[in-house]
C-alpha atoms as a PDB file:
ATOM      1  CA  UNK A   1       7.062   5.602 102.440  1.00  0.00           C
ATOM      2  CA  UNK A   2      10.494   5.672 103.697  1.00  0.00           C
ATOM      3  CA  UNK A   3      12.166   9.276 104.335  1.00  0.00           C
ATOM      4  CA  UNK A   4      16.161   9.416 103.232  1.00  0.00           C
ATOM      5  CA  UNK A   5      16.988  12.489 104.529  1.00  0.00           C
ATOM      6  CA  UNK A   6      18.924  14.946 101.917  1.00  0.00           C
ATOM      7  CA  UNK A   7      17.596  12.821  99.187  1.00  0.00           C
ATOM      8  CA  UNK A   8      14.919  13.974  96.569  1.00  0.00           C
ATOM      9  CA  UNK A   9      11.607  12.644  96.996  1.00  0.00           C
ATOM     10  CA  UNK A  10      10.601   9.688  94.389  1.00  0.00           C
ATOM     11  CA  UNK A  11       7.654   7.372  94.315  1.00  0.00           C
ATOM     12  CA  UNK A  12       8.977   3.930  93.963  1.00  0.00           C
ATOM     13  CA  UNK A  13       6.470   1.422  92.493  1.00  0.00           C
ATOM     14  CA  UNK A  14       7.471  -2.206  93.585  1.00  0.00           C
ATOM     15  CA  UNK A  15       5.848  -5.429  92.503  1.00  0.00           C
ATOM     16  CA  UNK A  16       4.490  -7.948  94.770  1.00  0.00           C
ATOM     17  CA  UNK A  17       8.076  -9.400  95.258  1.00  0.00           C
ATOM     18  CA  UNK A  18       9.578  -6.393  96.148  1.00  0.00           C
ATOM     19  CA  UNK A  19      11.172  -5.744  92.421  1.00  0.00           C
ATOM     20  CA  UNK A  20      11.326  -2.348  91.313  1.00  0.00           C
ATOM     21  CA  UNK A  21       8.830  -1.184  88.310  1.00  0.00           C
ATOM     22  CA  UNK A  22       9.118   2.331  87.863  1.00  0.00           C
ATOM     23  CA  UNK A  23      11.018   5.427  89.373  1.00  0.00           C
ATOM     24  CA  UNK A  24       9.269   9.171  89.365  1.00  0.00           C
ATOM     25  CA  UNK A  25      10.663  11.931  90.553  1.00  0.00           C
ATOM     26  CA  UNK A  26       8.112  13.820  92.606  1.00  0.00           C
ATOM     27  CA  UNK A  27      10.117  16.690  93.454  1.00  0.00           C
ATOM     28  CA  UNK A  28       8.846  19.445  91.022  1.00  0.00           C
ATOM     29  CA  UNK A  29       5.169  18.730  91.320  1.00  0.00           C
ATOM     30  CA  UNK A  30       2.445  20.089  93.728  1.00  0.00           C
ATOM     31  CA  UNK A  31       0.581  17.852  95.999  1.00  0.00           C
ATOM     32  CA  UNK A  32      -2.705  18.091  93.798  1.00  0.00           C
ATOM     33  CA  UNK A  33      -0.423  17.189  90.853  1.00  0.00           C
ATOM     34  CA  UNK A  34       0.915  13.968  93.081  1.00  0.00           C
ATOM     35  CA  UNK A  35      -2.781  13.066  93.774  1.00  0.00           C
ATOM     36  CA  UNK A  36      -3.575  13.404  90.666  1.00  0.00           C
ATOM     37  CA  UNK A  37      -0.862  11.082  89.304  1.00  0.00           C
ATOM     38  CA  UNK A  38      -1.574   8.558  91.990  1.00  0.00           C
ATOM     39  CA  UNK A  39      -5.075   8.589  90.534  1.00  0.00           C
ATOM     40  CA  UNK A  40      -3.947   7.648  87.044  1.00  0.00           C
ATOM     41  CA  UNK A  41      -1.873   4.728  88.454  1.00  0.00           C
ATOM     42  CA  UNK A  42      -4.825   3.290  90.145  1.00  0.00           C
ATOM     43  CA  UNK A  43      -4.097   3.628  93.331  1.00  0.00           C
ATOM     44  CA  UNK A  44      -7.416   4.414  95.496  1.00  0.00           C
ATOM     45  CA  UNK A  45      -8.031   7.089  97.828  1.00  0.00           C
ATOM     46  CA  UNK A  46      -9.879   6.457 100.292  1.00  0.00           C
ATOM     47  CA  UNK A  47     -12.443   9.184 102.351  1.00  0.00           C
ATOM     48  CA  UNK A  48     -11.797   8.369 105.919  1.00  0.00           C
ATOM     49  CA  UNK A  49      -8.924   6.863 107.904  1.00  0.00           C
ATOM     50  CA  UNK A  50     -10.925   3.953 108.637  1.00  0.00           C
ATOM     51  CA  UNK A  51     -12.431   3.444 105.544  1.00  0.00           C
ATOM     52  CA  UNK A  52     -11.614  -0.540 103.719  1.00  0.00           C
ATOM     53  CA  UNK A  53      -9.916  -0.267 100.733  1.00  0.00           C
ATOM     54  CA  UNK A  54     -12.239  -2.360  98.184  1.00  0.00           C
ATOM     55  CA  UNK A  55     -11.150  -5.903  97.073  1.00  0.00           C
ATOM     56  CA  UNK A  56     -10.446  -4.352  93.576  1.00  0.00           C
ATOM     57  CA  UNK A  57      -7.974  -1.739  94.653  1.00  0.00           C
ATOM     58  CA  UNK A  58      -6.184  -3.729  97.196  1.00  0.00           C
ATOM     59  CA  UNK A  59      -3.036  -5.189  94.629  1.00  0.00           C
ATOM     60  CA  UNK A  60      -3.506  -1.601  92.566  1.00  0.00           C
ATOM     61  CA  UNK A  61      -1.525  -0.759  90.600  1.00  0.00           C
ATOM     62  CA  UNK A  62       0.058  -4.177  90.375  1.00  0.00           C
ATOM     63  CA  UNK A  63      -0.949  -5.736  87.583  1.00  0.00           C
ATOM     64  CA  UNK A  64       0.310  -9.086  87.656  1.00  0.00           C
ATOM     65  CA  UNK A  65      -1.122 -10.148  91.162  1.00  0.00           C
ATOM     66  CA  UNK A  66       0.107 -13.352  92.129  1.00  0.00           C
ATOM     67  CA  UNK A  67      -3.498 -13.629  94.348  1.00  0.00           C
ATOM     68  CA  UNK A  68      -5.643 -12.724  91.854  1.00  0.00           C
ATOM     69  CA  UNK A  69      -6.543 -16.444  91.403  1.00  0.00           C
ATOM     70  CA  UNK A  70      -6.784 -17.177  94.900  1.00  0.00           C
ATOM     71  CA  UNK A  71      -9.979 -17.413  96.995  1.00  0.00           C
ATOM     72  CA  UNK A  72      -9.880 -14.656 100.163  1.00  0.00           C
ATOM     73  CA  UNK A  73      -9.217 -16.200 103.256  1.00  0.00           C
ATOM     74  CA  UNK A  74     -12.203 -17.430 105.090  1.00  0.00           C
ATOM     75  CA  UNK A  75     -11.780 -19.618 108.312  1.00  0.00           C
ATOM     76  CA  UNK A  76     -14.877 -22.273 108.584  1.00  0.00           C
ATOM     77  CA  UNK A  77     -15.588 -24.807 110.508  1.00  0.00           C
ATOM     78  CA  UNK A  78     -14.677 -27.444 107.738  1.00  0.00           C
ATOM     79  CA  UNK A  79     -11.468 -26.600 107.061  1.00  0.00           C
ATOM     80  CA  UNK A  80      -8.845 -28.721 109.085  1.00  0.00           C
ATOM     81  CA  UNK A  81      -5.915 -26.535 110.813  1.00  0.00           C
ATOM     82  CA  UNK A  82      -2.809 -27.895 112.718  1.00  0.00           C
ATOM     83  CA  UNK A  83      -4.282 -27.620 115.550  1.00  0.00           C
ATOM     84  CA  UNK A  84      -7.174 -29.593 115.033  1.00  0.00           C
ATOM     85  CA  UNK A  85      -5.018 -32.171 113.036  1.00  0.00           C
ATOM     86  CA  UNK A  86      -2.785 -32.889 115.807  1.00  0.00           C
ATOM     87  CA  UNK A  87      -5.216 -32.949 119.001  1.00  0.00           C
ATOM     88  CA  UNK A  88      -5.823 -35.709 120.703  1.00  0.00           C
ATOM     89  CA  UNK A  89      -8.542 -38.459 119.373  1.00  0.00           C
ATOM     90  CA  UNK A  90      -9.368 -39.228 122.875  1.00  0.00           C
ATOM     91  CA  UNK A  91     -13.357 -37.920 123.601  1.00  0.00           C
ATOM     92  CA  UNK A  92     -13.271 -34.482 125.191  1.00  0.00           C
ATOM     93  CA  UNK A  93      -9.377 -34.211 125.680  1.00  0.00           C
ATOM     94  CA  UNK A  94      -9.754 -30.539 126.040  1.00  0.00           C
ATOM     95  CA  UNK A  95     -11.916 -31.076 129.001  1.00  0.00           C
ATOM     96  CA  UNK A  96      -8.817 -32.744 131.023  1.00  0.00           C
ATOM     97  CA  UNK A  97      -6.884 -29.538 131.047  1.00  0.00           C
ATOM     98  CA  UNK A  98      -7.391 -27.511 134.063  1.00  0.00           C
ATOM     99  CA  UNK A  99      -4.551 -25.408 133.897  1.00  0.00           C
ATOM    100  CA  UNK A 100      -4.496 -23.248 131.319  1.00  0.00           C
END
C-alpha cells in the first residue's frame, strides 16, 4: 500500500516484475465491498496477524508465477554454499581461528 495524499484510492495489481495488470478504483465502495472483491481475486485473508499465508496463496492472484516450477528453499547439509566451496581443504581449519 502506498498513501498519495489528495489522490483517490486504487488497488493496483502488479505482476511479479513489477508490471501493472489492472487498475480499480476503490473509492465508492465500502470496506465489506473491498473485502469482498479481494476475495474474488484470490487474495487470502488470513485470521490472525501471525498466521502463514499457505503455499497456495502466497503468488495469489498472480497467475503466471515465475516460481511455480521451482522447489521451496530448503538448506541441507548436501547442498554446497560459497562458503563451504571456498574454505580451506586443510583438516580442521576452522579450529585455527581464535579470534573471532
Amino acid at each position: 500500500m502506498k498513501h498519495i495524499p489528495g489522490a483517490d484510492p486504487e488497488l493496483v495489481l502488479l505482476n511479479h516484475y513489477f508490471e501493472e495488470l489492472d487498475r480499480i478504483a476503490l473509492s465508492d465502495m465500502s470496506r465489506s465491498e473491498i473485502n469482498q472483491l479481494l476475495e474474488e481475486l484470490g487474495f487470502y485473508k488470513k485470521t490472525a496477524a501471525e498466521d502463514e499465508v499457505p503455499e497456495e496463496f502466497r503468488f495469489s492472484p498472480a497467475k503466471d508465477s515465475p516460481f511455480k516450477d521451482e522447489p521451496p528453499y530448503e538448506s541441507s547439509p548436501s547442498s554446497s554454499s560459497p562458503a563451504t566451496e571456498n574454505a580451506s581443504s586443510e583438516p580442521n581449519a576452522e579450529d585455527k581461528h581464535t579470534d573471532l
